[in-house]
N, C-alpha and C. Protein backbone atom coordinates (compact mmCIF):
# COMPACT_ATOMS: atom_id res chain seq x y z
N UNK A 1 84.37 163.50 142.06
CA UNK A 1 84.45 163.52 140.61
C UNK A 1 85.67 162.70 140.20
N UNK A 2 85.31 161.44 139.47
CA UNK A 2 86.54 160.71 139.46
C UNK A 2 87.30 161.43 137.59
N UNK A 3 88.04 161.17 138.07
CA UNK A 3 88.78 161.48 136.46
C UNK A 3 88.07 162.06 135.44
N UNK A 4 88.40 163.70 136.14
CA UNK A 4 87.37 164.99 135.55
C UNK A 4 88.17 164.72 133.94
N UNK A 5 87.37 165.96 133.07
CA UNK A 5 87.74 166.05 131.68
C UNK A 5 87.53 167.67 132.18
N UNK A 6 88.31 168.33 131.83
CA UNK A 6 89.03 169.39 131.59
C UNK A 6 89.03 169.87 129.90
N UNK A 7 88.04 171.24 129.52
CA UNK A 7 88.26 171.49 128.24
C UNK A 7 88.47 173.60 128.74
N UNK A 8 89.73 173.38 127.82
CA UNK A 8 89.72 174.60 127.78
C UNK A 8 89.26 175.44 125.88
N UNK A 9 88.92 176.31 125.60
CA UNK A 9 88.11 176.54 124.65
C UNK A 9 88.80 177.84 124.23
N UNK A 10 89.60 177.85 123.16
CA UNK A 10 90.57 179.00 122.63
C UNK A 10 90.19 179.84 121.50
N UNK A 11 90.34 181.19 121.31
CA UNK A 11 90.09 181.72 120.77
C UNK A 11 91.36 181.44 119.33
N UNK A 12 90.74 181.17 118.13
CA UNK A 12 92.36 180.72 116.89
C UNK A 12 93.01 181.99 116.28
N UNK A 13 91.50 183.15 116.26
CA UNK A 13 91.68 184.28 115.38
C UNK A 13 92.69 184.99 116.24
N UNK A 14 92.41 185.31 117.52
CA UNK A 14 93.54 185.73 118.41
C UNK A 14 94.51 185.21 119.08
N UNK A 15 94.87 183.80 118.39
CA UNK A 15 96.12 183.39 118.31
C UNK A 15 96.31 183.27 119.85
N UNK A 16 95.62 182.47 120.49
CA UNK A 16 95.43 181.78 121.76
C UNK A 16 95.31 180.62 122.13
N UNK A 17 96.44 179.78 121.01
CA UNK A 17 96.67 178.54 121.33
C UNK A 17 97.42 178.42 122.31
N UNK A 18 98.70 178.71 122.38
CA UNK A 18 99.84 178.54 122.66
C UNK A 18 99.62 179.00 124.83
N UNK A 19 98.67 179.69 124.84
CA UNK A 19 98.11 180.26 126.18
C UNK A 19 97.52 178.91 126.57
N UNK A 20 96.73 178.62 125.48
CA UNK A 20 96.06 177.32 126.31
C UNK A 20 96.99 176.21 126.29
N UNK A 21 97.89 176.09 125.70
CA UNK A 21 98.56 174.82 125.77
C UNK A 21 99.80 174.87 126.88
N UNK A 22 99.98 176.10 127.07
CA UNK A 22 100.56 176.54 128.45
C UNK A 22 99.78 175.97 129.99
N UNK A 23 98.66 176.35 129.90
CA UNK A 23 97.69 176.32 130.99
C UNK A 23 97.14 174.89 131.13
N UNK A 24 97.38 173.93 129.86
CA UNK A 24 96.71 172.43 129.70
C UNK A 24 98.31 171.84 130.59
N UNK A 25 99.22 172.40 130.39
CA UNK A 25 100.56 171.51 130.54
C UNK A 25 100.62 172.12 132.09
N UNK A 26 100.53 173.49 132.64
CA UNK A 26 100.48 173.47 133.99
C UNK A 26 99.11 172.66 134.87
N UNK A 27 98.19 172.29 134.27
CA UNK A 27 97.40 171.59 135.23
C UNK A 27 97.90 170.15 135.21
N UNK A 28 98.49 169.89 133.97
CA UNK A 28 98.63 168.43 134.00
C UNK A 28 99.64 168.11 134.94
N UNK A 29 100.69 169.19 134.93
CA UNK A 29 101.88 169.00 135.93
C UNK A 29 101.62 168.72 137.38
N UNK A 30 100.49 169.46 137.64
CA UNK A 30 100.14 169.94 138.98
C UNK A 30 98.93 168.48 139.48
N UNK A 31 98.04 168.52 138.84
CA UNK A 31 97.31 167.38 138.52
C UNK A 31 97.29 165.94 137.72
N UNK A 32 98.82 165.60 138.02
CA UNK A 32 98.90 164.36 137.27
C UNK A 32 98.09 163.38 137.43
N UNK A 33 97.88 162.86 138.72
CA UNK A 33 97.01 162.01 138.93
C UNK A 33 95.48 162.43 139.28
N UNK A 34 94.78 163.12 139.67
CA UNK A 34 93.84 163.91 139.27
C UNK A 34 93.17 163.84 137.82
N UNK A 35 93.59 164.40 136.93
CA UNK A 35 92.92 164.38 135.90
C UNK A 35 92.75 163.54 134.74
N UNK A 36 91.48 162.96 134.46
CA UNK A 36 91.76 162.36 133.39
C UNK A 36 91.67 162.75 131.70
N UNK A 37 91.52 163.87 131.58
CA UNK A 37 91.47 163.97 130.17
C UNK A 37 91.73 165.85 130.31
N UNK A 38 92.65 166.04 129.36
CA UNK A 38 92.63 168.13 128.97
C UNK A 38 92.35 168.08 127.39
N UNK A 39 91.21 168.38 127.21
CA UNK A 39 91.25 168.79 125.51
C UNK A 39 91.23 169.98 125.24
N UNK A 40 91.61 170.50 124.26
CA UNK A 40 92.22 171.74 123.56
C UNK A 40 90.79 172.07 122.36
N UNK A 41 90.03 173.09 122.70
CA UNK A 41 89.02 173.33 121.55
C UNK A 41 88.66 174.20 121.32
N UNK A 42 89.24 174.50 119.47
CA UNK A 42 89.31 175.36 119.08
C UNK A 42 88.16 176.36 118.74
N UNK A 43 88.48 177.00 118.48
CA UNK A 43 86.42 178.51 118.57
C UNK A 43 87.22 179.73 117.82
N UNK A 44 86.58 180.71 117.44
CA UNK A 44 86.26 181.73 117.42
C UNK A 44 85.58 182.67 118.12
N UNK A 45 86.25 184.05 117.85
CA UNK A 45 84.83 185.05 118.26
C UNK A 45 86.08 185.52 119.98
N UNK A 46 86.54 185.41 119.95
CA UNK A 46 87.37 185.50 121.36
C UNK A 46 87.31 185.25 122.50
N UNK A 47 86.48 183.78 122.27
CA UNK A 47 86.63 183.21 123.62
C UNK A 47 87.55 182.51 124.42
N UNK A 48 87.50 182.73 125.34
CA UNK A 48 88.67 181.90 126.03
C UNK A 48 88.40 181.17 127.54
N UNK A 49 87.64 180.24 127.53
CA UNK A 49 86.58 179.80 128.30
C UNK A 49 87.58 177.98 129.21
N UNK A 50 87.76 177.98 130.47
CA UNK A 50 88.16 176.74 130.94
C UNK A 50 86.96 176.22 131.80
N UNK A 51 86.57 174.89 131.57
CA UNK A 51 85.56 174.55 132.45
C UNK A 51 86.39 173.07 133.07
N UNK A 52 85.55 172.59 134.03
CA UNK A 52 85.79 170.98 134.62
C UNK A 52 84.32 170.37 134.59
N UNK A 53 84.38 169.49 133.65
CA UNK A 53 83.45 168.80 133.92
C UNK A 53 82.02 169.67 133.26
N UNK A 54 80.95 169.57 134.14
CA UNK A 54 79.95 170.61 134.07
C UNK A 54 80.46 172.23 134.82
N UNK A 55 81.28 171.95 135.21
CA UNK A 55 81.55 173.30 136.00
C UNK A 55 82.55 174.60 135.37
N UNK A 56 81.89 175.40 134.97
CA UNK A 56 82.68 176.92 134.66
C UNK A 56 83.83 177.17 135.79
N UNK A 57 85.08 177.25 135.08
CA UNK A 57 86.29 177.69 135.97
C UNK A 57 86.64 179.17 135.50
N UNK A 58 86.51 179.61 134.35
CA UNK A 58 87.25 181.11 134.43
C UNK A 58 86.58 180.89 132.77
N UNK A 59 86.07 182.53 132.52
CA UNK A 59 86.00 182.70 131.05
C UNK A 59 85.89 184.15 131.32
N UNK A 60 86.85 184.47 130.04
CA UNK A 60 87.70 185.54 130.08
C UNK A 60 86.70 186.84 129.50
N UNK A 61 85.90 186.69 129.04
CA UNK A 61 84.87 187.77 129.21
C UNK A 61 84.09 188.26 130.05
N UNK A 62 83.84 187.54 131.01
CA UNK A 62 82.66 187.49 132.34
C UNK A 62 83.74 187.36 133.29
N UNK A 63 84.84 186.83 133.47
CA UNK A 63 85.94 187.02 134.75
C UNK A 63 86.77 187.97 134.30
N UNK A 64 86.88 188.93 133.11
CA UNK A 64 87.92 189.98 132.89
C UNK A 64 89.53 189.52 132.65
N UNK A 65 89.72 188.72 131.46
CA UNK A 65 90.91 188.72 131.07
C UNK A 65 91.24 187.42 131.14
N UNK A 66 92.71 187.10 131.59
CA UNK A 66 93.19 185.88 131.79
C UNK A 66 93.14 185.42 133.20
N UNK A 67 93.75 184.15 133.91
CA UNK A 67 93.70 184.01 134.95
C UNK A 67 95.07 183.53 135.34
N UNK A 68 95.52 184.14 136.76
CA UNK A 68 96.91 184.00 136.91
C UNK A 68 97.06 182.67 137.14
N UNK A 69 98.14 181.61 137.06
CA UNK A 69 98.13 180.65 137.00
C UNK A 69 97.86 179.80 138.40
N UNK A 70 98.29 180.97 139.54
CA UNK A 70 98.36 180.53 140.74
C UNK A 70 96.34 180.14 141.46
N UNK A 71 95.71 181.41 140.37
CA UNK A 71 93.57 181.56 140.77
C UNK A 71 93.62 179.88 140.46
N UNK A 72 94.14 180.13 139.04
CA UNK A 72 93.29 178.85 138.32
C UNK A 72 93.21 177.39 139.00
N UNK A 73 94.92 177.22 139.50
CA UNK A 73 95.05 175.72 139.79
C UNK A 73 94.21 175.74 141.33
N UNK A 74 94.00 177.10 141.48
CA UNK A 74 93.08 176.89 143.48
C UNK A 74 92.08 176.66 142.90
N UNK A 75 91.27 177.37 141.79
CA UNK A 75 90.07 176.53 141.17
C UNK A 75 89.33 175.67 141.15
N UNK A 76 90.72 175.14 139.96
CA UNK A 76 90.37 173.57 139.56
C UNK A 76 90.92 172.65 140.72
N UNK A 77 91.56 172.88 141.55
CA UNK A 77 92.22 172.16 142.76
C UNK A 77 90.62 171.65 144.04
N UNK A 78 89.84 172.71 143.72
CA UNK A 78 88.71 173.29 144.46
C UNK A 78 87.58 171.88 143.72
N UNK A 79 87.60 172.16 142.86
CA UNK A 79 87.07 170.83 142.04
C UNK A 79 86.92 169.63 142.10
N UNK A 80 88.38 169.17 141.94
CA UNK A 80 88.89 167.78 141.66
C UNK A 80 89.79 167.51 142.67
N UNK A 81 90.28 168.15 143.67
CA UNK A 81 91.05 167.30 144.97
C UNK A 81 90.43 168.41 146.09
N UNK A 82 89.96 168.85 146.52
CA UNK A 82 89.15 169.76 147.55
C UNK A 82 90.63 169.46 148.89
N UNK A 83 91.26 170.19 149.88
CA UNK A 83 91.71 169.88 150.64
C UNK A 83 92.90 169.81 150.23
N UNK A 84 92.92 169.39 149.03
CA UNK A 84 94.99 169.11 148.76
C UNK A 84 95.55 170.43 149.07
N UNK A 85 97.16 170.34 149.33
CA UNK A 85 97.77 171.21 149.37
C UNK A 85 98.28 171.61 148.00
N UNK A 86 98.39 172.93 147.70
CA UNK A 86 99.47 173.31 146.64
C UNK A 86 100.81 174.11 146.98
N UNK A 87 101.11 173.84 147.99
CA UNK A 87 102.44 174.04 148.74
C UNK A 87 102.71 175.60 148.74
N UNK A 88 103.25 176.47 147.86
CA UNK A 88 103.82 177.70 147.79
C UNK A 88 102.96 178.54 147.44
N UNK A 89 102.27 177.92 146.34
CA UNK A 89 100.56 178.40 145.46
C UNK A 89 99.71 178.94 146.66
N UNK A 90 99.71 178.09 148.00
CA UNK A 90 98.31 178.36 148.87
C UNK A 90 99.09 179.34 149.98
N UNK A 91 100.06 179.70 150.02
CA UNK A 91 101.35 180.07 150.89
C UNK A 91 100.92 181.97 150.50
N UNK A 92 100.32 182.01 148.94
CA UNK A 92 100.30 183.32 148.35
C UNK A 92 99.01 184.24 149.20
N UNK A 93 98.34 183.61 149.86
CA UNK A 93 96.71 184.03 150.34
C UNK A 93 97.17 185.24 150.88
């Protein structure tokens, strides 16, 4: 998957920007070269949904809550670099 697009999908009424713009800035950190696009999109109704591409990564109704930062980037890591290391992150197993 060359230069995935990454949308994470925030709930506004419950004031779940600031979560996603947390979680857009740790993948980007982690995935600089990896990713090509994180958009931020806004919803209602309390969803809080991250996908890659065609692929469902975590949504917080059907996976129960949020996702610790360490699930997510093995995830999306799982995705878009299969094999990379995440040094301390994969150290947690």
């Amino acid at each position: 998957m060359a230069e995935p697009r990454i949308v994470i999908t925030f709930c506004t009424q419950c004031r779940w920007q600031l979560r996603a713009q947390w979680y857009a800035g740790e993948l980007l950190q982690t995935f600089a070269d990896e990713i090509g696009e994180i958009a931020l999109v806004p919803a209602t109704g309390g969803v809080f949904r991250i996908d890659v591409g065609d692929e469902h990564v975590w949504n917080r109704k059907s996976d129960g809550g949020f996702p610790e930062i360490t699930d997510l980037k093995r995830r999306v890591r799982d995705l878009i670099a299969p094999g990379r290391s995440l040094g301390h992150t994969d150290a947690r197993d």
